[in-house]
N, C-alpha and C. Protein backbone atom coordinates (compact mmCIF):
# COMPACT_ATOMS: atom_id res chain seq x y z
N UNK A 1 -20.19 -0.15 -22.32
CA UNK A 1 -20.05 0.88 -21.30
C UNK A 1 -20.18 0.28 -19.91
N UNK A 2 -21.43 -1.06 -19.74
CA UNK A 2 -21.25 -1.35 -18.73
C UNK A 2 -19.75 -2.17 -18.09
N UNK A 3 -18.83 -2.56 -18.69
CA UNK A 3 -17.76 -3.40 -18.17
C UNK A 3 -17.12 -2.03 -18.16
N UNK A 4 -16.61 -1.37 -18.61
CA UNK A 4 -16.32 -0.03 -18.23
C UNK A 4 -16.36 0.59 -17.08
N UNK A 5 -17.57 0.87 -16.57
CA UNK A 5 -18.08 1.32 -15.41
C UNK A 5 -18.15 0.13 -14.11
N UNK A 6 -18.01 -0.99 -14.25
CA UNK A 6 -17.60 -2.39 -13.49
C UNK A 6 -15.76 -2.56 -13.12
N UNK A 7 -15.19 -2.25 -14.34
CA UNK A 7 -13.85 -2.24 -14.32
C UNK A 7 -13.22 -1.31 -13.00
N UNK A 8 -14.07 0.02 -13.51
CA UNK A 8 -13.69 1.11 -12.77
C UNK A 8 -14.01 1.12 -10.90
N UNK A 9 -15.20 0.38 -11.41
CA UNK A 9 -15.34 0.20 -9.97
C UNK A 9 -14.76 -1.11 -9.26
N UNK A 10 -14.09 -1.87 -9.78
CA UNK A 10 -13.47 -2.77 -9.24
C UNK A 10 -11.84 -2.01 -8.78
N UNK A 11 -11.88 -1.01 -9.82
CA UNK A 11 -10.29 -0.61 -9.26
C UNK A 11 -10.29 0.21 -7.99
N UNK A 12 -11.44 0.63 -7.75
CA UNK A 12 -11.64 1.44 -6.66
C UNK A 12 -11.90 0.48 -5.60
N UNK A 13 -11.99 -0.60 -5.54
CA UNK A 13 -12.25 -1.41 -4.65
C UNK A 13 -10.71 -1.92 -4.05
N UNK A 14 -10.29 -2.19 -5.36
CA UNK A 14 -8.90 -2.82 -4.88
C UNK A 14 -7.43 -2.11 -4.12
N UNK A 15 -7.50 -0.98 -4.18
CA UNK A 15 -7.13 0.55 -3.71
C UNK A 15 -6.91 -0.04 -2.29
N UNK A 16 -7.80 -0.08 -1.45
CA UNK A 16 -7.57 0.18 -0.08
C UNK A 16 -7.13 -1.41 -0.12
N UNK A 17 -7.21 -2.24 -0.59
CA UNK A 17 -7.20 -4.03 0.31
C UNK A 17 -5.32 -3.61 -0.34
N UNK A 18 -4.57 -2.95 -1.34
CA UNK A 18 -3.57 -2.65 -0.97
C UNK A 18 -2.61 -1.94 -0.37
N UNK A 19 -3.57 -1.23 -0.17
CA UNK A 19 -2.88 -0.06 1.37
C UNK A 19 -2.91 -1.35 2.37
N UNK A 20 -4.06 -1.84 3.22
CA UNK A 20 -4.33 -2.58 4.19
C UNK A 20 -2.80 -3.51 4.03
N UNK A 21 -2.80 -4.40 3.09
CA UNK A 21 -1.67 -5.60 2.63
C UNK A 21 -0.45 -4.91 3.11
N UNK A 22 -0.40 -3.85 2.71
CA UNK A 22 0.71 -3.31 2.81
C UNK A 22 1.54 -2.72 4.06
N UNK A 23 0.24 -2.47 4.92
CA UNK A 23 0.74 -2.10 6.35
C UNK A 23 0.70 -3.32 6.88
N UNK A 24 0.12 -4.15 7.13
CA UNK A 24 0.25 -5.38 7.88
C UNK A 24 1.70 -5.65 7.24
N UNK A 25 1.89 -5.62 6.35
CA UNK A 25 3.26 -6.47 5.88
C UNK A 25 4.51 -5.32 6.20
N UNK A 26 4.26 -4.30 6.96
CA UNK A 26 5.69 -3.45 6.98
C UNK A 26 6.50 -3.58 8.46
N UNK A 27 5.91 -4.44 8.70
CA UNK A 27 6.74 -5.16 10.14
C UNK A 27 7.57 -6.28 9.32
N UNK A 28 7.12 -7.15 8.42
CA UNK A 28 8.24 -8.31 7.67
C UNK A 28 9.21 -7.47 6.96
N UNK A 29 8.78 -6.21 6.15
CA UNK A 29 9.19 -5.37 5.52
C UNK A 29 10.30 -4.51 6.25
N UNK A 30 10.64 -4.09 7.50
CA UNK A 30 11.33 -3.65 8.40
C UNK A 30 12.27 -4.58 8.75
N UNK A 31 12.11 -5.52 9.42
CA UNK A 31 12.65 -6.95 9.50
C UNK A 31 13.61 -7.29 8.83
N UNK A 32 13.68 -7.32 7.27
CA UNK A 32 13.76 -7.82 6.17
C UNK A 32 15.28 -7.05 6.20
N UNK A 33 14.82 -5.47 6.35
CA UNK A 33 15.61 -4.92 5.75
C UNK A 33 16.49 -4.04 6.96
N UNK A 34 16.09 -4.56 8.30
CA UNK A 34 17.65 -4.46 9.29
C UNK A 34 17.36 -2.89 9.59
N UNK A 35 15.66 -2.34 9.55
CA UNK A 35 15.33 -0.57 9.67
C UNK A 35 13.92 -1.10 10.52
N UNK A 36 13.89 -0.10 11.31
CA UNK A 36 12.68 0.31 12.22
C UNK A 36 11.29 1.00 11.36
N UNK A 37 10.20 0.53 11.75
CA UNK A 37 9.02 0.61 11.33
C UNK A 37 9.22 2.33 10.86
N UNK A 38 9.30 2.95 12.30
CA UNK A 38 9.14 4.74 11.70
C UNK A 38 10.41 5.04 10.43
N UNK A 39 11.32 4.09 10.29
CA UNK A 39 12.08 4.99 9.28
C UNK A 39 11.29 4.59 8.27
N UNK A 40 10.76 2.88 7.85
CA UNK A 40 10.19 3.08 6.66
C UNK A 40 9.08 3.87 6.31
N UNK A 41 7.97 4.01 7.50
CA UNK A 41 7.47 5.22 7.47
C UNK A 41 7.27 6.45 6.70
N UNK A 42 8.86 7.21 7.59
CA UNK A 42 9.40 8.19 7.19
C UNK A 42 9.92 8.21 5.40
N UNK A 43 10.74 7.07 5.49
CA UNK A 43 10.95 7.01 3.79
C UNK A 43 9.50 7.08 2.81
N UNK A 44 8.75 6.35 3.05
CA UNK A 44 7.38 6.11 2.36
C UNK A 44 6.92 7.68 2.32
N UNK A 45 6.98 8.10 3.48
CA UNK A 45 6.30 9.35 2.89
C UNK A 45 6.72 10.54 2.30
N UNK A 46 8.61 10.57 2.20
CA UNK A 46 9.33 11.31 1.61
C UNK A 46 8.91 10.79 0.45
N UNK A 47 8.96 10.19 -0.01
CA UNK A 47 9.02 9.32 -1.36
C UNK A 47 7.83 9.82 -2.43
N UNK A 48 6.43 9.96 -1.22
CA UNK A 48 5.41 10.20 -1.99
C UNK A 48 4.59 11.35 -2.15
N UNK A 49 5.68 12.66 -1.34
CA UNK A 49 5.29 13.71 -1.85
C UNK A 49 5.05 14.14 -3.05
């Protein structure tokens, strides 16, 4: 039960360090793909209604 309750809390940890990764990286991510920061934005959050 305890690696269980370790597991779980490791996934909750790892949650935000990939949000964080992910905004720092949406300027290469924009770049990349020849679109302005607010459209990917905008797409990202159509997407994840």
């Amino acid at each position: 039960m305890t690696k269980y309750i370790l597991f779980s809390f490791c996934l909750v940890l790892i949650y935000p360090l990939g949000v964080d990764l992910h905004l720092t990286g949406l300027t290469a991510i924009a770049n990349d793909l020849n679109a302005s920061e607010a459209t990917l934005h905008q797409f990202m959050h159509k997407n994840t209604d």
